[in-house]
Protein backbone atom coordinates (compact mmCIF):
# COMPACT_ATOMS: atom_id res chain seq x y z
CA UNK A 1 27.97 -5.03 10.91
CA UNK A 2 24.92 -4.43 9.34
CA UNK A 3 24.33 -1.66 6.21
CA UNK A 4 21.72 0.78 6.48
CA UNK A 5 19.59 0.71 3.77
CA UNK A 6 19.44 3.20 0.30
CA UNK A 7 15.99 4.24 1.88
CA UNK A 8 17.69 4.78 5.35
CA UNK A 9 20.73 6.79 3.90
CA UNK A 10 17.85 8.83 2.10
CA UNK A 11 16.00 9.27 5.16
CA UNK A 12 19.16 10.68 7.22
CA UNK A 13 20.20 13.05 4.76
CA UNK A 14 17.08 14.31 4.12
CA UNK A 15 16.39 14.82 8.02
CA UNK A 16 20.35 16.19 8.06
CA UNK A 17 19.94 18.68 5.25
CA UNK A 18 16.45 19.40 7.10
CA UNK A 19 17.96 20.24 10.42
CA UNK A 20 21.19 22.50 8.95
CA UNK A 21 17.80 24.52 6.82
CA UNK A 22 16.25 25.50 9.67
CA UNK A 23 19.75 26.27 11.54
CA UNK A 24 20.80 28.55 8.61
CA UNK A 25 17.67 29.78 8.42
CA UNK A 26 17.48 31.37 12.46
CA UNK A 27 20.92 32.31 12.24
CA UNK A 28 20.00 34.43 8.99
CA UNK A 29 17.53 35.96 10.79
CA UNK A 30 19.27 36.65 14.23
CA UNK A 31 22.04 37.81 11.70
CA UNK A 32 19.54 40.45 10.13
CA UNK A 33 19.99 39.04 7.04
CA UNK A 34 16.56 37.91 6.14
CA UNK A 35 14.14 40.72 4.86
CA UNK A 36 10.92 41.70 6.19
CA UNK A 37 11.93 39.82 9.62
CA UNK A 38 13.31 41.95 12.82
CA UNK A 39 11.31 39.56 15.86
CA UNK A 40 11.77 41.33 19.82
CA UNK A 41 13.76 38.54 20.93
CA UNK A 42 13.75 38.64 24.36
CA UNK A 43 9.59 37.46 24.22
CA UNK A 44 11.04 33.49 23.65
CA UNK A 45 11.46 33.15 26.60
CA UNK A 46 10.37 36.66 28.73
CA UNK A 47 11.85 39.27 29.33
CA UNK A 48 11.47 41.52 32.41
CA UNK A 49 11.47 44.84 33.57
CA UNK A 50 11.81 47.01 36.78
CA UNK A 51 11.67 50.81 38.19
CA UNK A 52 14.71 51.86 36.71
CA UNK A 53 13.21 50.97 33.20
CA UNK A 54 10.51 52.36 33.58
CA UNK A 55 11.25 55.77 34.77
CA UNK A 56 14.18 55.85 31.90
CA UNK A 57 12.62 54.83 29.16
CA UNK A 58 8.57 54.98 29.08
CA UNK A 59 6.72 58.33 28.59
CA UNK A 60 3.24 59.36 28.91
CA UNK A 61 1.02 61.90 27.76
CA UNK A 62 1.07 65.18 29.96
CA UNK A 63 -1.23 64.92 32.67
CA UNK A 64 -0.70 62.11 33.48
CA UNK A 65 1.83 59.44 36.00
CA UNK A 66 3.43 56.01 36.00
CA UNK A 67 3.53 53.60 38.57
CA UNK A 68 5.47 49.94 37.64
CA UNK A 69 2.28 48.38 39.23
CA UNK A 70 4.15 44.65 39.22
CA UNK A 71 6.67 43.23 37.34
CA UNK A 72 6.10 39.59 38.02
CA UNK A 73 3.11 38.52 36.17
CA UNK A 74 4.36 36.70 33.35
CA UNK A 75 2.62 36.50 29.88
CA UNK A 76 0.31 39.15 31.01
CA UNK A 77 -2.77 39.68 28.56
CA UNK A 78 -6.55 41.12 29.23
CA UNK A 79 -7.83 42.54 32.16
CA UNK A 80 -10.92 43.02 34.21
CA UNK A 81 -11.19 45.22 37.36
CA UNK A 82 -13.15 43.98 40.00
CA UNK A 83 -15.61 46.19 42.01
CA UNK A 84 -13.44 46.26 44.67
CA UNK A 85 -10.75 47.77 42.62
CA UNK A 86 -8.41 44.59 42.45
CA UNK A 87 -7.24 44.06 38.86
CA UNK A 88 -7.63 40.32 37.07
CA UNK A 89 -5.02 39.72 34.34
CA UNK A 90 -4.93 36.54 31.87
CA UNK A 91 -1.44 34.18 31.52
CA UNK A 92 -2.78 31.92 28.30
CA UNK A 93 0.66 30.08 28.40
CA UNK A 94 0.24 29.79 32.13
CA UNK A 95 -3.53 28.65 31.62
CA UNK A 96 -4.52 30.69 34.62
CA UNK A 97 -5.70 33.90 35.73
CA UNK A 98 -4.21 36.07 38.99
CA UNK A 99 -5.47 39.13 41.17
CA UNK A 100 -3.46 41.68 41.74
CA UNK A 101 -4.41 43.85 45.13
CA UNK A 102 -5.31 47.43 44.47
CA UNK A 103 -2.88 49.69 45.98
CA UNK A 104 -4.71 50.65 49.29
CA UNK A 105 -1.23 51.59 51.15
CA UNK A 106 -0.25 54.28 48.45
CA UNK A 107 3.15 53.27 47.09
CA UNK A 108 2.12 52.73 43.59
CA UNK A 109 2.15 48.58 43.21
CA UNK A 110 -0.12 46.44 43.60
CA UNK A 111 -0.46 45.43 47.94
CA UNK A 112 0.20 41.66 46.60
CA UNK A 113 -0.87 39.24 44.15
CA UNK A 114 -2.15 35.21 43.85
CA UNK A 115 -3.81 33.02 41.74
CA UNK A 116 -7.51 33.13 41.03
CA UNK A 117 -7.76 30.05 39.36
CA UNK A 118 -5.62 27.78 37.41
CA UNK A 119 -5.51 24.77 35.05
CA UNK A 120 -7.27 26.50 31.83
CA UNK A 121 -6.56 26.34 28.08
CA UNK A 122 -4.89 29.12 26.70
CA UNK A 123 -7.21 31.97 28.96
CA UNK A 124 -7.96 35.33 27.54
CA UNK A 125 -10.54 37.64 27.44
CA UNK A 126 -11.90 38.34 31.09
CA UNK A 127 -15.68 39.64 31.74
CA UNK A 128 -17.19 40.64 35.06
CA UNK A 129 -20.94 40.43 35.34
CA UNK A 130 -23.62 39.70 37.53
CA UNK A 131 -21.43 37.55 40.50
CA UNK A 132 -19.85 35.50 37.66
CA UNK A 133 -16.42 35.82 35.86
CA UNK A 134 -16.57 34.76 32.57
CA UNK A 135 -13.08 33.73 31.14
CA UNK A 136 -12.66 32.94 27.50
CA UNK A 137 -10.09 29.89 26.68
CA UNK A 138 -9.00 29.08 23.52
CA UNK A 139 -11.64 26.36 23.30
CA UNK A 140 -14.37 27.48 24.65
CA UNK A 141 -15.68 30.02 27.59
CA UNK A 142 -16.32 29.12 31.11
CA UNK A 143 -18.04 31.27 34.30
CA UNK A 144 -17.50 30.49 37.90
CA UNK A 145 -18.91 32.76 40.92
CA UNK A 146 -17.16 35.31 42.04
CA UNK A 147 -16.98 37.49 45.27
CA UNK A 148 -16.04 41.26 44.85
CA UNK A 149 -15.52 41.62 48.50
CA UNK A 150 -12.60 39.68 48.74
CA UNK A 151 -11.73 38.69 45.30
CA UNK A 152 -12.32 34.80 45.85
CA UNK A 153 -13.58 32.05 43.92
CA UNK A 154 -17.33 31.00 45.49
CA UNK A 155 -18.23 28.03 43.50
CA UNK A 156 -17.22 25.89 40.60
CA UNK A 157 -16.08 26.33 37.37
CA UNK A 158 -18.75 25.72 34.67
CA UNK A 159 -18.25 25.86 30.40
CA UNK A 160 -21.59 27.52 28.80
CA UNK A 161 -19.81 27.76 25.56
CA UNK A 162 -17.74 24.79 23.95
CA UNK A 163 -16.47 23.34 20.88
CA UNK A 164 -14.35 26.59 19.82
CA UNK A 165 -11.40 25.70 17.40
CA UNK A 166 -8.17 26.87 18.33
CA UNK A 167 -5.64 25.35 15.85
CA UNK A 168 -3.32 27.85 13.96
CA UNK A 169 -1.75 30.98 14.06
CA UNK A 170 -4.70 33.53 16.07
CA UNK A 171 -5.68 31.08 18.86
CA UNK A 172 -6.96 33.65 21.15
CA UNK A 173 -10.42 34.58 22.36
CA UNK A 174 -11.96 37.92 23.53
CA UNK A 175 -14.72 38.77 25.62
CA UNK A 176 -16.64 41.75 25.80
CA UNK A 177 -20.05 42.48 27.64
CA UNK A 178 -22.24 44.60 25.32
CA UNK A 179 -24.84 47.41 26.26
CA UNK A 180 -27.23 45.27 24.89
CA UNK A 181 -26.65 41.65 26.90
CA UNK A 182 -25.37 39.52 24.98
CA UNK A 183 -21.89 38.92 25.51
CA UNK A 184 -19.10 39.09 22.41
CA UNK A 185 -16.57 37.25 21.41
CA UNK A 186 -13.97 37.37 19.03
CA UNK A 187 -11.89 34.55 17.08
CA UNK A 188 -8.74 34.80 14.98
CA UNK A 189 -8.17 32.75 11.29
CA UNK A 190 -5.99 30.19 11.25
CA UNK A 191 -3.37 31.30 9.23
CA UNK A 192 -2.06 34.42 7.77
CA UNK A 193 -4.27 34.52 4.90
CA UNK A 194 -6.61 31.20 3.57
CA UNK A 195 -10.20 30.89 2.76
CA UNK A 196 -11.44 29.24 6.02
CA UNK A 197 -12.81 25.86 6.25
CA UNK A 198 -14.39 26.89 9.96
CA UNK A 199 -17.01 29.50 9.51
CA UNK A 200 -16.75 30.69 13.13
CA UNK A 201 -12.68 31.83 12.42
CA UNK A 202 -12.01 34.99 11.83
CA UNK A 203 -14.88 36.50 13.27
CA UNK A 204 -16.80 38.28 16.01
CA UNK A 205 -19.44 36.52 17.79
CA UNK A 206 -22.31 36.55 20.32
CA UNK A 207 -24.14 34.40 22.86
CA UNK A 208 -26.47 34.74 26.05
CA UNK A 209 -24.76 35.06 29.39
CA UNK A 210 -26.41 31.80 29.79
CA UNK A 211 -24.16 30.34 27.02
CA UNK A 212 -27.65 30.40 24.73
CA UNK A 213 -28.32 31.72 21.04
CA UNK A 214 -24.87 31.80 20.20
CA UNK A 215 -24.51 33.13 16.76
CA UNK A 216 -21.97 34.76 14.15
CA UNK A 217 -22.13 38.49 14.43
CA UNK A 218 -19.90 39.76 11.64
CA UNK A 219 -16.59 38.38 9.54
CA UNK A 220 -14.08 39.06 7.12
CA UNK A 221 -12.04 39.85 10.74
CA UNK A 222 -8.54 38.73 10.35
CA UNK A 223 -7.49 38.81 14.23
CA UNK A 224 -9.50 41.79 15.79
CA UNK A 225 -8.28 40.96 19.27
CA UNK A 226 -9.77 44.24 20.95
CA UNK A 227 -13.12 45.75 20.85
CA UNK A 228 -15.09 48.13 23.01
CA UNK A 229 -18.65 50.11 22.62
CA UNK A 230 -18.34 53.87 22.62
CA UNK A 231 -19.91 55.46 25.75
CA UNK A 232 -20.83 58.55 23.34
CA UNK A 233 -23.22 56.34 20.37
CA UNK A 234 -23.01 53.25 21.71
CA UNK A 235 -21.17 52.32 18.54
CA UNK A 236 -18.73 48.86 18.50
CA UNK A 237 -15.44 49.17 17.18
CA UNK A 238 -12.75 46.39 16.77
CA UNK A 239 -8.87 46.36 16.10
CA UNK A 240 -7.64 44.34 13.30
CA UNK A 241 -4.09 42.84 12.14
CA UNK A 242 -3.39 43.31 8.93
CA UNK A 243 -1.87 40.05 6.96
CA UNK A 244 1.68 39.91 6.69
CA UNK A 245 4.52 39.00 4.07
CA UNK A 246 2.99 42.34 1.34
CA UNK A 247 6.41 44.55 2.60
CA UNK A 248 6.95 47.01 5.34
CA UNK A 249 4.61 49.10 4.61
CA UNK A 250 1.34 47.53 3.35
CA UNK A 251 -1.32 46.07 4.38
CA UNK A 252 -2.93 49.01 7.23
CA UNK A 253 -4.00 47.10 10.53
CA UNK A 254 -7.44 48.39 11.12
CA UNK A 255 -9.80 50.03 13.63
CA UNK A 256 -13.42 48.94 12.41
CA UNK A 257 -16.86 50.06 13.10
CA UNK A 258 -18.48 46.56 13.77
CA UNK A 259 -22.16 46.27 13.05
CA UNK A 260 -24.36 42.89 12.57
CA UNK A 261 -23.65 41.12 9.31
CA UNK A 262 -20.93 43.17 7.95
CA UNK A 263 -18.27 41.54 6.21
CA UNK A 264 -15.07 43.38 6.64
CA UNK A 265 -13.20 42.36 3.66
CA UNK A 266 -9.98 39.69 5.05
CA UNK A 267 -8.76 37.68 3.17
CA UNK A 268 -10.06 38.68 -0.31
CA UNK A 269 -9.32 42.69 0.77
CA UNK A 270 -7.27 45.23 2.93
CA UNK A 271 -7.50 48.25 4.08
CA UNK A 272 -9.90 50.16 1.57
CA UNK A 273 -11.07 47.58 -0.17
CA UNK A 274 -7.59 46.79 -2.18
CA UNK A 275 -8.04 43.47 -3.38
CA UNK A 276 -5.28 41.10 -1.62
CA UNK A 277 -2.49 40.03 -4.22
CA UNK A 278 -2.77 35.96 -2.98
CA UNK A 279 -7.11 36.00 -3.17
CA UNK A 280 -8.48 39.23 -4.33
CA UNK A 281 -6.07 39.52 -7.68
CA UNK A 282 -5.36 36.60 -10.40
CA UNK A 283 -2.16 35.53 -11.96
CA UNK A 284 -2.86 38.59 -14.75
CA UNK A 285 -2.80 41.27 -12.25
CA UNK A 286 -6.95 41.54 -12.95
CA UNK A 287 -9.27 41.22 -9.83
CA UNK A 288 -10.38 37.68 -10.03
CA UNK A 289 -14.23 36.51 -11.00
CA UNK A 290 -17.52 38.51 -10.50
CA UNK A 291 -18.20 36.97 -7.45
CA UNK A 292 -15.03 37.89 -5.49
CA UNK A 293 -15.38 41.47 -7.23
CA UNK A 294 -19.00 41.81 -5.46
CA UNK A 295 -17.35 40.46 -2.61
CA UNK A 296 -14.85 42.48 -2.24
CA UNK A 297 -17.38 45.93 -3.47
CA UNK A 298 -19.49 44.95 -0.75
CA UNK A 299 -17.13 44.62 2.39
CA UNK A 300 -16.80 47.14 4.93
CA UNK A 301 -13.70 49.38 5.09
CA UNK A 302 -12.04 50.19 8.21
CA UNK A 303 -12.45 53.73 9.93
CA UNK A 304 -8.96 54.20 10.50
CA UNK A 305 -5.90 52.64 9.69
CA UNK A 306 -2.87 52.10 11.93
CA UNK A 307 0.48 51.61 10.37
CA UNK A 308 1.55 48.18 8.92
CA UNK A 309 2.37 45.46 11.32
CA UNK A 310 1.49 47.78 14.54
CA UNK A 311 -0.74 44.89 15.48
CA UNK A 312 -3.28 47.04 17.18
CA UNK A 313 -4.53 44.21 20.48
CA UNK A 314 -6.73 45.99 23.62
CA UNK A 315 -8.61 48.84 23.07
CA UNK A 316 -11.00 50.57 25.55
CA UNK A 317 -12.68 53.98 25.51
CA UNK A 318 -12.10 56.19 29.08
CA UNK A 319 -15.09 56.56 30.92
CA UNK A 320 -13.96 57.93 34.29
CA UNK A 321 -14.99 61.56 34.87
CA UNK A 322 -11.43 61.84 36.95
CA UNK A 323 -9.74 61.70 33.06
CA UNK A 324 -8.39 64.84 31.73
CA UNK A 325 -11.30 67.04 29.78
CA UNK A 326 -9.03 66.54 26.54
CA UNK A 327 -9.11 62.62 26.70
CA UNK A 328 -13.17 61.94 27.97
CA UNK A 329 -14.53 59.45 25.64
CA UNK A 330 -11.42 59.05 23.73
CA UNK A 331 -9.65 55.39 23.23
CA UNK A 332 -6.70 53.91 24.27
CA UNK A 333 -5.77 51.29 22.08
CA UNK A 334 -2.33 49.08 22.79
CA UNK A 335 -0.16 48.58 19.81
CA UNK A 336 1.93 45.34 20.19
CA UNK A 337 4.26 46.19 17.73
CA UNK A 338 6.13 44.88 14.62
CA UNK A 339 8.04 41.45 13.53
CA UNK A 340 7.55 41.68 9.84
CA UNK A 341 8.96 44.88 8.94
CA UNK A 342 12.95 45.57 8.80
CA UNK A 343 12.66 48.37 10.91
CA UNK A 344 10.55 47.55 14.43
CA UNK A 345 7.35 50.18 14.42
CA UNK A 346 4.55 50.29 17.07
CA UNK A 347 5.69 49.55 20.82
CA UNK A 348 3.54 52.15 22.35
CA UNK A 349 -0.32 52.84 23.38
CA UNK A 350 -2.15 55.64 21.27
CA UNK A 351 -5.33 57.55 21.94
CA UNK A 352 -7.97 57.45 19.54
CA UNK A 353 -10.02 61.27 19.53
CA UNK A 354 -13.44 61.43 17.20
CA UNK A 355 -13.48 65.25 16.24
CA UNK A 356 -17.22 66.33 15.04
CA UNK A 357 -17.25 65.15 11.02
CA UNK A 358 -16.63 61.52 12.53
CA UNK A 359 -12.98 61.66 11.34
CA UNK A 360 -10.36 60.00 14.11
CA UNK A 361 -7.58 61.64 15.47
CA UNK A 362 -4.74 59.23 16.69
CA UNK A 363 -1.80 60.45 19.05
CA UNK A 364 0.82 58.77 21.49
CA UNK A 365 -0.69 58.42 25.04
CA UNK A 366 2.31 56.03 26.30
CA UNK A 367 5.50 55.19 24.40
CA UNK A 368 9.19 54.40 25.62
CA UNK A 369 9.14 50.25 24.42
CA UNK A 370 11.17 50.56 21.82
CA UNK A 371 14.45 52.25 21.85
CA UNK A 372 15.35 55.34 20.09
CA UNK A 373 17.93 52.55 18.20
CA UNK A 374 14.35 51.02 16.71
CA UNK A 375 16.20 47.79 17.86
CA UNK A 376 16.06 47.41 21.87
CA UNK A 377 12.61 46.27 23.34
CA UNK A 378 11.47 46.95 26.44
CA UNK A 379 7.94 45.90 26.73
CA UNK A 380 5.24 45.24 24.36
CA UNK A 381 1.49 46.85 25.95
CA UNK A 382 -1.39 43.93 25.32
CA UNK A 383 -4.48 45.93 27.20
CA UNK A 384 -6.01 48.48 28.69
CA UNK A 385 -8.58 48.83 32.00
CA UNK A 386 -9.83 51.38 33.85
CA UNK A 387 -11.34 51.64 37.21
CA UNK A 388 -14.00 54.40 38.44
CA UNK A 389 -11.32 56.64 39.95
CA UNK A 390 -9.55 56.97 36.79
CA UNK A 391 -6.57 54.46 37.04
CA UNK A 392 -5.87 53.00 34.12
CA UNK A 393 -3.70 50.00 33.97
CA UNK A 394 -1.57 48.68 31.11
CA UNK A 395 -0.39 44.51 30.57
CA UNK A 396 2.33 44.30 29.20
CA UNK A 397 3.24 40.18 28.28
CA UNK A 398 7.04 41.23 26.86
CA UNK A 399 8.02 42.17 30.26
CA UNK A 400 5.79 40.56 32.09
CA UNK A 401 4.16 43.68 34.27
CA UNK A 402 1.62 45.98 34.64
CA UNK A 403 1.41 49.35 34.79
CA UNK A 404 -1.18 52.07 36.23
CA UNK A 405 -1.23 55.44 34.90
CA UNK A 406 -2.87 57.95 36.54
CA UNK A 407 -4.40 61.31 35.99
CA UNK A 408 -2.33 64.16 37.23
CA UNK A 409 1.30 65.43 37.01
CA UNK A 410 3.73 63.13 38.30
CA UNK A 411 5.41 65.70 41.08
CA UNK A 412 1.49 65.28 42.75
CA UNK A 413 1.19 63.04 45.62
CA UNK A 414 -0.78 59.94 44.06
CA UNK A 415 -4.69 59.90 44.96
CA UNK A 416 -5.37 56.93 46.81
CA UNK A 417 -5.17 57.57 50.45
CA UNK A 418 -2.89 54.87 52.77
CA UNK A 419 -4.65 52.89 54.81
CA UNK A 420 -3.07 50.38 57.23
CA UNK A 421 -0.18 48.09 55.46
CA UNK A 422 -1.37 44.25 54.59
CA UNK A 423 1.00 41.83 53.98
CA UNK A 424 0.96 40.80 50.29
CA UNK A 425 -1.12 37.58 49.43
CA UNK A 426 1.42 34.89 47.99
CA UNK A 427 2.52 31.85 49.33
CA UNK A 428 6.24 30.85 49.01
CA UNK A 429 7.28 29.27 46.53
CA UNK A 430 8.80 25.53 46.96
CA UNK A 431 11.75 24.49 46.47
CA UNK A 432 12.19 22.95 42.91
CA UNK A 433 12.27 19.11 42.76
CA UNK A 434 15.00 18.05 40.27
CA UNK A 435 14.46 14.55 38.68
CA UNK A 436 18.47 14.16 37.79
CA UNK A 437 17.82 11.61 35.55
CA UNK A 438 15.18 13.86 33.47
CA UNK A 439 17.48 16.57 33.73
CA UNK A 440 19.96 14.45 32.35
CA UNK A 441 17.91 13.92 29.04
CA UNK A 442 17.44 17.18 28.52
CA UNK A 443 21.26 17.82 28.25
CA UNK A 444 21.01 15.67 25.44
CA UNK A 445 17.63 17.35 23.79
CA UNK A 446 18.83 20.75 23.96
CA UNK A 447 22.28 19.44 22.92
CA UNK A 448 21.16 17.81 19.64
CA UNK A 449 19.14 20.68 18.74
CA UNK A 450 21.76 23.06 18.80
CA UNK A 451 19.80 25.40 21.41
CA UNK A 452 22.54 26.72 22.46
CA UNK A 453 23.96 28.76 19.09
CA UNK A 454 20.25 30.96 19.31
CA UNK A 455 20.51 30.78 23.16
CA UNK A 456 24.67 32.79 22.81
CA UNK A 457 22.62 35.84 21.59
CA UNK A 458 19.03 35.68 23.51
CA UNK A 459 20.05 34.17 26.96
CA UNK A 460 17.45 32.34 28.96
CA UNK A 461 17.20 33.88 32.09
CA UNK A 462 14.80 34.01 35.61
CA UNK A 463 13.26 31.16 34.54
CA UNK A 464 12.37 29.30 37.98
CA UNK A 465 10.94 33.22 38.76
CA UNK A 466 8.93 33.17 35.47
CA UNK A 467 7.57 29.60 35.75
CA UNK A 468 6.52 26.03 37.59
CA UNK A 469 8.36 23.07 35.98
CA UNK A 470 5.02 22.09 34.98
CA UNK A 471 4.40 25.67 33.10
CA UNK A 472 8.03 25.77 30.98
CA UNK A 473 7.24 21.73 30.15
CA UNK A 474 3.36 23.18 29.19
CA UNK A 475 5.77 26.50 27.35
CA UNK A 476 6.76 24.11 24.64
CA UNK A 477 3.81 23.27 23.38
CA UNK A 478 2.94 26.55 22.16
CA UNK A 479 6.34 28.41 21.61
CA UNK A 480 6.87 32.07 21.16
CA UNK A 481 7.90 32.29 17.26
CA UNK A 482 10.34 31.96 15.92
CA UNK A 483 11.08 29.74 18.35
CA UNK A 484 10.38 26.48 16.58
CA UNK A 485 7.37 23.78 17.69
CA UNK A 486 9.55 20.66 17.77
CA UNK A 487 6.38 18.53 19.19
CA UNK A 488 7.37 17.06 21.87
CA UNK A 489 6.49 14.90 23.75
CA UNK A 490 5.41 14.56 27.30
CA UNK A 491 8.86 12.92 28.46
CA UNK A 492 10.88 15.25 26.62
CA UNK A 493 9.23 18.35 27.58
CA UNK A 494 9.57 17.52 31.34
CA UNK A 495 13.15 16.44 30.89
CA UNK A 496 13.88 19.81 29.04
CA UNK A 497 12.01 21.80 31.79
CA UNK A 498 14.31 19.73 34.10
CA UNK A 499 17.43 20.41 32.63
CA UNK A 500 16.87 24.51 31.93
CA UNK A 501 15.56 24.48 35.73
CA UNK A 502 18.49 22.65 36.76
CA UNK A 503 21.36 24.47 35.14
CA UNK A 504 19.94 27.94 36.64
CA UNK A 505 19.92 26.59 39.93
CA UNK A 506 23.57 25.46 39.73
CA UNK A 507 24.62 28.69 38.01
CA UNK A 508 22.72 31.13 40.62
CA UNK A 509 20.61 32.46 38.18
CA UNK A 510 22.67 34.15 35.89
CA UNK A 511 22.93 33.74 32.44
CA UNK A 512 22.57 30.01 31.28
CA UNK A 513 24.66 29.67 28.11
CA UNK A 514 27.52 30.11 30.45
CA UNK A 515 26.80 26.80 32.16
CA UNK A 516 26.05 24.71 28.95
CA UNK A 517 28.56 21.95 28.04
């Protein structure tokens, strides 16, 4: 029998002692026991939600009511409302967008959902203009004709913008139409803070509908993920997510005023102009050279600060004249909520009031996702969108839902008057076709990883409801931290999308840790 080699043996233990790290490591933090860590779990995988949720646990301002518009659109992100009233919502991780049905019958949801249009990369930001949706992917941004009348697709798909990074941590892209034509569009850094090698990163941009002129518009914008033009200045502001790792409390996230060729101070500042501890300080404590000091003198501050780790995403200032006289021209902005703090903050949507001197009020609008325990999750809002009667509808890509709230108490009948019933616009979904071989394989994947001592305390369920076995194959690609990216490859990501699909099915859709071997 042949003996491995002293470079083999190395190899092994080093891939042993490797493995048992990163074990210790997620049991540490399941445990609690790592500082500065407390993740909402139940987003590995999704979660979901339903009436009885909803009416027990989220709140809204007075004056307002809550419909559960749908609870099955999974990784829900940005919207766009249609002029018909139908509502478009983003699934990057399902690289497609769907239309949800306004609710022409009166009971609150949505009078059925579909697909628009599938087989993107990593879709985001949605824009409506002219006959054309524009869709932002993570690589670039694509229009294809669309008819408002009955919310179809009339014509191919087309890129006008290309070439858009999307390695790292802030892959996303935003669109936004602007009062003045060009159409915006924002881009995350790479990493949690790093001098960037791409200039585009970490800023907001601008291009012809036409895909023309395309230029940087301002930087020093760490992830600002939301933006929206005031309808009382015409004013654009931007949310922004602080850097993480500085303790619970520090750095602000940020609500900027965004103007052309501002630099808005990431990664060399936060907040008001502190100079960050990793690029903005030296060893002695001192701010570093000249240069970064005039740097850092001449950046932007933000107009408001949110707490810490809130991760302020979708903002959007209320137009409709059917809001409330106390919340015209104020904005809603969604805060995600917290992962690197010990005790989860955020969870909820806030409205944003400007009183006369320019200062900005902020107070809860809708709130209920996190537990009064600051431990249990039960959604985590994305965006916002309005239509012209004054719905306003809320993604949510935790639970995978939406939700409308509407003007008015919620003992009022709701405003939309029934018309006749449609049936709901989905097809039925095919049976799943299990390769038992593949499936096979991934017994053995997810057994040598040890999935199953993370999976005890965060069970994996509803999956064939949640996903295609193409789109949980596609899921590992780009995991939900701190899930980790194992790279796999093609063979084994079908065989573990076999094997997860399989075991459901044999175990009726409960819980699948109770069906592992």
């Amino acid at each position: 029998m042949r003996t491995p080699s002293k470079k083999a043996l190395t190899f092994y233990r080093v891939v042993a002692f490797t493995a048992i790290g990163v074990i210790l490591l997620i049991t540490a933090v399941l445990a609690g026991l790592v500082p500065g860590i407390n993740v909402p779990w139940g987003q590995l995988l999704g979660a979901s939600t339903d009436e009885e949720t909803v009416e027990r646990h989220l709140q809204l301002a007075p004056g307002y009511r809550l419909h559960l518009f749908s609870d099955d659109v999974p990784n829900a992100r940005f919207m766009a409302v249609t002029r018909r009233g139908d509502l478009l919502v983003s699934q990057p991780k399902l690289g497609q967008v769907s239309l949800l049905l306004t609710d022409r019958n009166g009971d609150g949801e949505t009078d059925g959902q579909r697909v628009l249009i599938d087989g993107l990369q990593r879709p985001h930001g949605l824009v409506l203009f002219e006959d054309w949706l524009y869709i932002a992917e993570s690589n670039g941004v694509g229009r294809v004709p669309f008819d408002h009348s009955d919310g179809r697709i009339a014509g191919s798909y087309q890129k006008v913008v290309t070439g858009l990074a999307d390695t790292g941590n802030h892959w996303t892209k935003t669109l936004g139409m602007g009062p003045d034509g060009w159409m915006y569009l924002s881009s995350g850094s790479t990493c949690n803070v790093c001098i960037e090698e791409d200039a585009q990163r970490a800023t907001i941009m601008r291009f012809r509908p036409d895909g023309s002129h395309f230029q940087i518009y301002a930087t020093g914008l760490r992830n600002s993920v939301g933006f929206d033009w005031s309808p009382k200045d015409g004013a654009l502001y931007a949310t922004d997510n602080g850097r993480d790792w500085l303790g619970n409390d520090f750095p602000p996230c940020e609500l900027n005023r965004i103007e052309q060729g501002n630099f808005y101070g990431w990664p060399f500042a936060n907040g008001n102009r502190i100079p960050d501890p990793d690029f903005g300080v030296g060893k002695d404590g001192k701010i570093m050279d000249g240069e970064v000091q005039q740097t850092i003198a001449s950046s932007v501050p933000p107009v408001f600060e949110f707490r810490a780790h809130n991760a302020p995403l979708g903002m959007h200032f209320l137009r409709s004249p059917e809001q409330p006289d106390s919340y015209h021209e104020a904005a809603l902005v969604a805060l995600h909520g917290s992962w690197n703090r010990d005790v989860k903050d955020g969870y909820k949507v806030v409205a944003l009031h400007w009183r006369e001197d320019g200062s900005i009020h902020s107070e809860d609008f809708m709130w209920g996702f996190l537990g009064e325990d600051k431990t249990t999750v039960y959604g985590r809002p994305v965006d916002i969108a309005e239509d012209v009667r004054g719905n306003i509808y809320i993604s949510d890509d935790y639970a995978g839902a939406v939700y409308r709230v509407q003007p008015g108490e919620a003992h009022q009948n709701d405003r939309d008057a029934p018309v006749a019933n449609r049936p709901p616009i989905s097809a039925p979904k095919k049976p799943l076709a299990i390769d038992g071989g593949a499936a096979r394989q991934g017994a053995q994947i997810y057994e040598r990883r040890n999935c199953v001592r993370c999976h005890q305390q965060i069970p994996l369920r509803d999956l064939s409801r949640k996903y295609t076995l193409k789109q949980l194959a596609d899921y590992f690609d780009t995991p939900t931290p701190p899930m980790p990216n194992y790279a796999f490859s093609d063979s084994q990501k079908r065989a573990l999308a076999h094997f997860l699909m399989e075991r459901e099915i044999q175990g009726g859709g409960r819980q699948l840790e109770n069906f592992l071997p």
